[in-house]
C-alpha atoms as a PDB file:
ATOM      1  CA  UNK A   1       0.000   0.000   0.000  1.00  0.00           C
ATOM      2  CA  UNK A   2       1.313   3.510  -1.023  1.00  0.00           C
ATOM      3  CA  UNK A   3       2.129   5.878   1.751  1.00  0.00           C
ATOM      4  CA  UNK A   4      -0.607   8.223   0.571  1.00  0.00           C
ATOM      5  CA  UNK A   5      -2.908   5.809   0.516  1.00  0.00           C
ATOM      6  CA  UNK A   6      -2.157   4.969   4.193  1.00  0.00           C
ATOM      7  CA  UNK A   7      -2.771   8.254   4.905  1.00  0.00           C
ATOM      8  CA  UNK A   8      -6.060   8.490   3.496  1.00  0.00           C
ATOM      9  CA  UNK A   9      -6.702   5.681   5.374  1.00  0.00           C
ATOM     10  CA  UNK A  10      -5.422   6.911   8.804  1.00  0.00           C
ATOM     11  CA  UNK A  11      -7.016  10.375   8.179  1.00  0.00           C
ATOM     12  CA  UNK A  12     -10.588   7.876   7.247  1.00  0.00           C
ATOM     13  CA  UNK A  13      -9.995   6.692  10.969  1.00  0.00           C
ATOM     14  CA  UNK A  14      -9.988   9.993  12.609  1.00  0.00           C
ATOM     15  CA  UNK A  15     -13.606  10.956  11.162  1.00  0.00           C
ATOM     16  CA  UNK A  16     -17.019  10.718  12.847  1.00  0.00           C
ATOM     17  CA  UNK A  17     -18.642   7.793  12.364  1.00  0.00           C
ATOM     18  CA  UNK A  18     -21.357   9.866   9.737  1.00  0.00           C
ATOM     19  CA  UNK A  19     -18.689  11.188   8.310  1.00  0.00           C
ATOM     20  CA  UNK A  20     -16.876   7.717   7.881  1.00  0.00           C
ATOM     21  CA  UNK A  21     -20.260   5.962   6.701  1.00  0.00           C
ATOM     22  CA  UNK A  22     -21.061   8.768   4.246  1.00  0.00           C
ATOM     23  CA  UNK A  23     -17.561   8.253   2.545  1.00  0.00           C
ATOM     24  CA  UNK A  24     -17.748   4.652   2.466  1.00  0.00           C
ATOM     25  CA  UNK A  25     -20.738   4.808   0.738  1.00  0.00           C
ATOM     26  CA  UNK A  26     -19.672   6.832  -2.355  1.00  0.00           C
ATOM     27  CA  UNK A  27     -16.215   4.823  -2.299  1.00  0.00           C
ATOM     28  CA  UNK A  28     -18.880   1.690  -2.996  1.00  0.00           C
ATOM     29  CA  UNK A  29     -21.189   3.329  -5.687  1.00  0.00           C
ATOM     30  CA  UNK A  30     -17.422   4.319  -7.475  1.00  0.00           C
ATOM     31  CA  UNK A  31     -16.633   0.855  -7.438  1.00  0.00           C
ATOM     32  CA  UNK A  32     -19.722  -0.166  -9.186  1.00  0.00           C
ATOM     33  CA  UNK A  33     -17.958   0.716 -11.886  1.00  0.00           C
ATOM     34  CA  UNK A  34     -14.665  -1.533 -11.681  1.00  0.00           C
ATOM     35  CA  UNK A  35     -14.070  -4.280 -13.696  1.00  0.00           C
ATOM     36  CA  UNK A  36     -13.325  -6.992 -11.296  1.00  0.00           C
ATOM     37  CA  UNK A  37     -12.065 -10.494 -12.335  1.00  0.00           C
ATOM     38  CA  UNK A  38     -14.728 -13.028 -11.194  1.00  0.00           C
ATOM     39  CA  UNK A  39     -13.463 -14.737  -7.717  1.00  0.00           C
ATOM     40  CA  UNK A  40     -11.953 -18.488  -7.603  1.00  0.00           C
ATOM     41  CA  UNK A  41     -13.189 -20.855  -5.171  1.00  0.00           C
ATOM     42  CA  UNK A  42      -9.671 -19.947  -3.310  1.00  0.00           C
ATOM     43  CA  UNK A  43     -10.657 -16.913  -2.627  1.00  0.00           C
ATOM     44  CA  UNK A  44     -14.006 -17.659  -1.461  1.00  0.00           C
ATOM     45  CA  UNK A  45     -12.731 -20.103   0.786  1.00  0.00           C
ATOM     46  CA  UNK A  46     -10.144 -17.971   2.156  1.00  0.00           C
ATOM     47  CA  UNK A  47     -12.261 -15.169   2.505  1.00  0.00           C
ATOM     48  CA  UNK A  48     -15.061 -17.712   4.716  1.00  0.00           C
ATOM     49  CA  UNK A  49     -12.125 -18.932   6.710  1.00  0.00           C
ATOM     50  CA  UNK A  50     -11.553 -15.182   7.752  1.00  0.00           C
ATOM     51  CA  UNK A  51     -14.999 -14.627   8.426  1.00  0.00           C
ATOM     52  CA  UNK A  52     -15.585 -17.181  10.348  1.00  0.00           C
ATOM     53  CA  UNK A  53     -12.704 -17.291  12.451  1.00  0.00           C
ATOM     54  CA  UNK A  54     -13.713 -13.111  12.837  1.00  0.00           C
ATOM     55  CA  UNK A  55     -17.042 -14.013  13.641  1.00  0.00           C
ATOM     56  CA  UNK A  56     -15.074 -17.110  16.444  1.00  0.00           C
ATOM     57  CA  UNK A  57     -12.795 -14.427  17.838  1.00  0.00           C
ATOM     58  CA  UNK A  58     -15.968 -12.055  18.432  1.00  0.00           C
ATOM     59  CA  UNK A  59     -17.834 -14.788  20.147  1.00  0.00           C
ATOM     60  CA  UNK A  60     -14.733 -15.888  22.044  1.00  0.00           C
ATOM     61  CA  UNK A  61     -15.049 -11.895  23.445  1.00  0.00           C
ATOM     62  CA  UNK A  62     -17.984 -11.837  24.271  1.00  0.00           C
ATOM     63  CA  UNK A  63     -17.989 -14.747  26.872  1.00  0.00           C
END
């Protein structure tokens, strides 16, 4: 990742919460746009596995 885009990213961090929300939404309806390669079952797996082991690490918090 390019040092400016770290910094958009750190400066993204420091928002509000509306703020942050109202940026990620027009970040999304620019992407719309992209021409993304269609996803192999690797990366679908992978990106379950990182879900779900999110989603275990949450639950694991919360007891």
């Amino acid at each position: 990742m390019t040092v400016l885009a770290q910094e958009i990213l750190s400066q993204f961090d420091r928002l509000s919460n509306a703020d942050q929300m109202e940026i990620a939404l027009e970040i999304l309806r620019r992407l719309v746009n992209f021409d993304f390669p269609p996803l192999t079952d690797e990366d679908l797996a992978l990106s379950a596995e990182s879900l779900f082991l999110d989603l275990d690490q949450k639950e694991i918090c919360r007891e």
